[in-house]
C-alpha atoms as a PDB file:
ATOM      1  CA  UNK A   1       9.447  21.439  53.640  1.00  0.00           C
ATOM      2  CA  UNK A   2      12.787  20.667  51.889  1.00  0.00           C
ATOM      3  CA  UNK A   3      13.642  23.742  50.150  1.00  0.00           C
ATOM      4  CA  UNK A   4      15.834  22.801  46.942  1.00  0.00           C
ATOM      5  CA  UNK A   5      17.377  24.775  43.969  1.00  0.00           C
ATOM      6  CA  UNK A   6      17.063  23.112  40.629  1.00  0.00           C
ATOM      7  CA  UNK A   7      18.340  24.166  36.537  1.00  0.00           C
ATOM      8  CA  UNK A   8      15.421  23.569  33.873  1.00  0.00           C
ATOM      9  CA  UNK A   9      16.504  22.538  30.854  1.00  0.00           C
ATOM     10  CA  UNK A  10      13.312  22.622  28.448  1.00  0.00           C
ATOM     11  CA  UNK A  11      13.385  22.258  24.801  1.00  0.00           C
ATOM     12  CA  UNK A  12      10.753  20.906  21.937  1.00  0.00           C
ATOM     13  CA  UNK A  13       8.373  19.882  25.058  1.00  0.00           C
ATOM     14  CA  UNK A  14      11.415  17.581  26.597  1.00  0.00           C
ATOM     15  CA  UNK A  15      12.976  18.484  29.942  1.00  0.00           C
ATOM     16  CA  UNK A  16      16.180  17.644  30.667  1.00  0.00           C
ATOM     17  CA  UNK A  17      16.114  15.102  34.458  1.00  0.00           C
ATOM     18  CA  UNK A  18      18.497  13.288  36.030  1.00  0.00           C
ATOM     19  CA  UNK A  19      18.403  10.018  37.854  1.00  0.00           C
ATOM     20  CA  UNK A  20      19.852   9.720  41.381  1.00  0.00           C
ATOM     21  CA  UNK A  21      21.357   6.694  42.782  1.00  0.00           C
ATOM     22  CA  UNK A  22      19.107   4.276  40.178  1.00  0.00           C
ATOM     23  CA  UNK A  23      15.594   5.465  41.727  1.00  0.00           C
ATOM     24  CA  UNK A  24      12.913   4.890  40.098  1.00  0.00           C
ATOM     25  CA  UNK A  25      12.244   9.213  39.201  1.00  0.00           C
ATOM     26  CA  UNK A  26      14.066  11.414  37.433  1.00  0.00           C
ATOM     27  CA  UNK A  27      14.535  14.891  38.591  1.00  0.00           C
ATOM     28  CA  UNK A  28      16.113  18.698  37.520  1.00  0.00           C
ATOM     29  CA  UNK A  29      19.220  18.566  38.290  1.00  0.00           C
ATOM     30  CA  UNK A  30      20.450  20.342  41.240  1.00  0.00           C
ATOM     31  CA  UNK A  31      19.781  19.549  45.065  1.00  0.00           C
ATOM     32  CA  UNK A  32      19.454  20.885  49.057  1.00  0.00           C
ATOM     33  CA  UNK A  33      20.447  24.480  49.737  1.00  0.00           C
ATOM     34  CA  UNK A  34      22.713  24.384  53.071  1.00  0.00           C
ATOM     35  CA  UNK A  35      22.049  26.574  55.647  1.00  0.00           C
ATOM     36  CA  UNK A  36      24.298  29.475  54.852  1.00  0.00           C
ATOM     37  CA  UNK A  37      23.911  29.615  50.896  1.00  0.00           C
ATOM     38  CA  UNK A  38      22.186  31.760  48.646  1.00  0.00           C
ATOM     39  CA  UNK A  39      20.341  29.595  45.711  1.00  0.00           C
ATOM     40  CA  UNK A  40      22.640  30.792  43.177  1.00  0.00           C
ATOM     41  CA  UNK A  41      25.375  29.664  45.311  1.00  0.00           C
ATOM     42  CA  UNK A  42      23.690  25.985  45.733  1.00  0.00           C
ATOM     43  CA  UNK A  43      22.296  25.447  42.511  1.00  0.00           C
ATOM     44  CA  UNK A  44      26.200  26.301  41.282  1.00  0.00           C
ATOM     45  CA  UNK A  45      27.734  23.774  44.017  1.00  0.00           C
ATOM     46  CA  UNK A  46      24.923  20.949  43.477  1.00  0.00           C
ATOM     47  CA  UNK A  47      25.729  21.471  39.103  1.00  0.00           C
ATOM     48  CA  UNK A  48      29.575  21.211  39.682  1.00  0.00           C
ATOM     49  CA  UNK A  49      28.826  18.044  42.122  1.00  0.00           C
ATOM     50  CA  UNK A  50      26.889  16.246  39.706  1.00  0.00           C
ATOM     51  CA  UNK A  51      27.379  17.330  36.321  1.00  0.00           C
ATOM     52  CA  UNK A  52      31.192  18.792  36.507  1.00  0.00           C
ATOM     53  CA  UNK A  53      29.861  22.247  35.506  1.00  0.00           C
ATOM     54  CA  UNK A  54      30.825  25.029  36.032  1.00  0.00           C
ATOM     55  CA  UNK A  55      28.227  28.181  35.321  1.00  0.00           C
ATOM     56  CA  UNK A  56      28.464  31.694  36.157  1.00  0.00           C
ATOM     57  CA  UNK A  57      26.170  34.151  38.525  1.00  0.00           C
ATOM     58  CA  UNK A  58      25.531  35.852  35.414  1.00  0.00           C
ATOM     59  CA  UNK A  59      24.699  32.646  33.313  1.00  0.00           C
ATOM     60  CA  UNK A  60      21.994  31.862  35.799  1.00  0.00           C
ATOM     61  CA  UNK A  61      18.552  33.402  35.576  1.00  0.00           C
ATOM     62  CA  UNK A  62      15.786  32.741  38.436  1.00  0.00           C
ATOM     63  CA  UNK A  63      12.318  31.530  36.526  1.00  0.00           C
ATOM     64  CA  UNK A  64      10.078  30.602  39.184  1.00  0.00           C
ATOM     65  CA  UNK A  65       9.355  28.351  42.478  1.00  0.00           C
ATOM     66  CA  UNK A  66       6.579  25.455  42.470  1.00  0.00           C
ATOM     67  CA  UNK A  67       5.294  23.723  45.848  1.00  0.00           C
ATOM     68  CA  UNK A  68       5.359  19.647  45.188  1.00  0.00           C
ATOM     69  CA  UNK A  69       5.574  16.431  46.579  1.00  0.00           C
ATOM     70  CA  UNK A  70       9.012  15.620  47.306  1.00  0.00           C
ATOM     71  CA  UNK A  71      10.285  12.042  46.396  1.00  0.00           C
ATOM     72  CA  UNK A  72      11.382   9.583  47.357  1.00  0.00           C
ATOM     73  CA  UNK A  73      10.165  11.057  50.812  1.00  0.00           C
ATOM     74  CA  UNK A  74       6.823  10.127  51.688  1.00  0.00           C
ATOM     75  CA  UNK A  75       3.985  13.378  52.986  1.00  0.00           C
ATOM     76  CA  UNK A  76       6.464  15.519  52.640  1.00  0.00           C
ATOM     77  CA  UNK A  77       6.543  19.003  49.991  1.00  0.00           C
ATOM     78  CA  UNK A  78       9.745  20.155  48.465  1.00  0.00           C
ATOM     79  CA  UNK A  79       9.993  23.707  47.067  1.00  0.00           C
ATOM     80  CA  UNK A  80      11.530  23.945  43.653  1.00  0.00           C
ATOM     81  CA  UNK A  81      13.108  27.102  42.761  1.00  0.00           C
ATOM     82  CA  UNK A  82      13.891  26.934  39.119  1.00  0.00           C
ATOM     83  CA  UNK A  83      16.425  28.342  37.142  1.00  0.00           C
ATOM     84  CA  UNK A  84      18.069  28.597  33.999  1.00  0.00           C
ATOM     85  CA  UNK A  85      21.201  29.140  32.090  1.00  0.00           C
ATOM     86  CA  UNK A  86      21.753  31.752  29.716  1.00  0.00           C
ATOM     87  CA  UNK A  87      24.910  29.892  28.411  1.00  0.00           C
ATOM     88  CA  UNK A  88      24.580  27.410  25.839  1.00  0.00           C
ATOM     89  CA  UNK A  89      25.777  23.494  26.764  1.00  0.00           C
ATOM     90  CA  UNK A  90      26.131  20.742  24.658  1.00  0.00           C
ATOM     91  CA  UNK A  91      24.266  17.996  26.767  1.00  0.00           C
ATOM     92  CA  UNK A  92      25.571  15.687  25.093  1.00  0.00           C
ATOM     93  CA  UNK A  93      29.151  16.473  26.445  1.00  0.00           C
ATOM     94  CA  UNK A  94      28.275  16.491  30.088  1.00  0.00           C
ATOM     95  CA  UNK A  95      29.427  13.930  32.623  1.00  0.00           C
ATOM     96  CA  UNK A  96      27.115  13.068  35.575  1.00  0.00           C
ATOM     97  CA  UNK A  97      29.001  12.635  39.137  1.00  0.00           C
ATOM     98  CA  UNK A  98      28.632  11.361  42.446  1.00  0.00           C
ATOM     99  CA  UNK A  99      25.376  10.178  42.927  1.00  0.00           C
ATOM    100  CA  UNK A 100      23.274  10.824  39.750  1.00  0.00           C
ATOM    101  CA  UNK A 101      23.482   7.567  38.010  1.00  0.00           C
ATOM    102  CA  UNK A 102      21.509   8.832  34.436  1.00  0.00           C
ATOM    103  CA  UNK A 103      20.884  11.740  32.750  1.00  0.00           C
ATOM    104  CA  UNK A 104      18.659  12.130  29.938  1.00  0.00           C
ATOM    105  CA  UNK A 105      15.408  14.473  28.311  1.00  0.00           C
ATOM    106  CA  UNK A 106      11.977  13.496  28.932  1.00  0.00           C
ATOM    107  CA  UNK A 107       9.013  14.774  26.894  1.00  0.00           C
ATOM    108  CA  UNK A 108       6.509  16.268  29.096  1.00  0.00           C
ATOM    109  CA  UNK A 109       3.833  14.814  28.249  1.00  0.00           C
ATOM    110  CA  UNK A 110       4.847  11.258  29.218  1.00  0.00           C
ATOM    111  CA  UNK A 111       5.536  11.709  33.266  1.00  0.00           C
ATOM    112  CA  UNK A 112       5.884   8.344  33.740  1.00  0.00           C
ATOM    113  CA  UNK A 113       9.565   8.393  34.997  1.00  0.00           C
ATOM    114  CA  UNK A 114       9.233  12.164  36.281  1.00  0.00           C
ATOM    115  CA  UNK A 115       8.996  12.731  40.045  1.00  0.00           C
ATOM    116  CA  UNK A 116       6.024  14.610  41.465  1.00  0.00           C
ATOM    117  CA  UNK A 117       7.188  18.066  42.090  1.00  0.00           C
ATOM    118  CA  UNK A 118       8.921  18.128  38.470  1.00  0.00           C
ATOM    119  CA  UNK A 119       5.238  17.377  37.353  1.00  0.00           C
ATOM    120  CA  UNK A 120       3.549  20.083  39.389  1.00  0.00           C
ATOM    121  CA  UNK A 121       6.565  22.487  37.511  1.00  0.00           C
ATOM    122  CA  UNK A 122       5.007  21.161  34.384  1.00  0.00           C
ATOM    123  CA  UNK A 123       1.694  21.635  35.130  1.00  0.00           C
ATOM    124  CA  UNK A 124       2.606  25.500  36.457  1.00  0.00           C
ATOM    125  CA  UNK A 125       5.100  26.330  33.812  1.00  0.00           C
ATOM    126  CA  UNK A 126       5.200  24.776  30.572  1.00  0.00           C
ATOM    127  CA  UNK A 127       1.502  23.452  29.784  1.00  0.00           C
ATOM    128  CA  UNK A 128      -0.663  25.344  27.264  1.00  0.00           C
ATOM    129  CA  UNK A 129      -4.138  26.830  28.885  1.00  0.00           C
END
């Protein structure tokens, strides 16, 4: 299982993904946690490698973990710890980085472009009963 740290970005039913190197799913942004890091400590390395920011301990707030297919990897899960920022960004200000080719909001409803696990985080999270 690849465990992985990610931010969720949800507002109006959109979630904010990102694209890496032009696949064909879009994903939260954040990544891998290496062998010695905490998940605050990777999720604020993987944001400063791809999106040039910079965000607190204290602006980061755990929200949940979800069990999902990972992609592109085939028959294998992912675990998606999710958290989110207490600090306000302007998205539209943000500069993606290294390997994440796109970044843009998706409305969850439409998972069309939305890799598996990020669904599963829909389905556990932010869908009405």
């Amino acid at each position: 299982m690849i465990k992985c740290v990610c931010l969720v970005e949800e507002k109006d039913n959109k979630l904010l993904l990102v694209q890496v190197r032009h696949r064909n799913k879009y994903y939260f942004p954040g990544g891998k946690i290496d062998e010695s890091e905490s998940y605050v400590v990777a999720l604020q390395r993987e944001l400063k490698e791809e999106l040039q920011l910079d965000l607190t301990t204290h602006e980061l707030e755990f929200i949940g973990t979800v069990v999902g297919e990972a992609y592109p990897q085939h028959d294998t899960l992912t675990e998606l710890n999710g958290y989110r920022t207490t600090r306000f960004i302007d998205w539209s200000q943000i500069h993606t980085d290294n390997e994440i080719t796109d970044i843009q909001w998706f409305d969850i409803e439409d998972t069309t472009y939305i890799a598996p696990a990020v669904i599963t985080w829909i389905d556990n999270f932010l869908k009405e009963e």
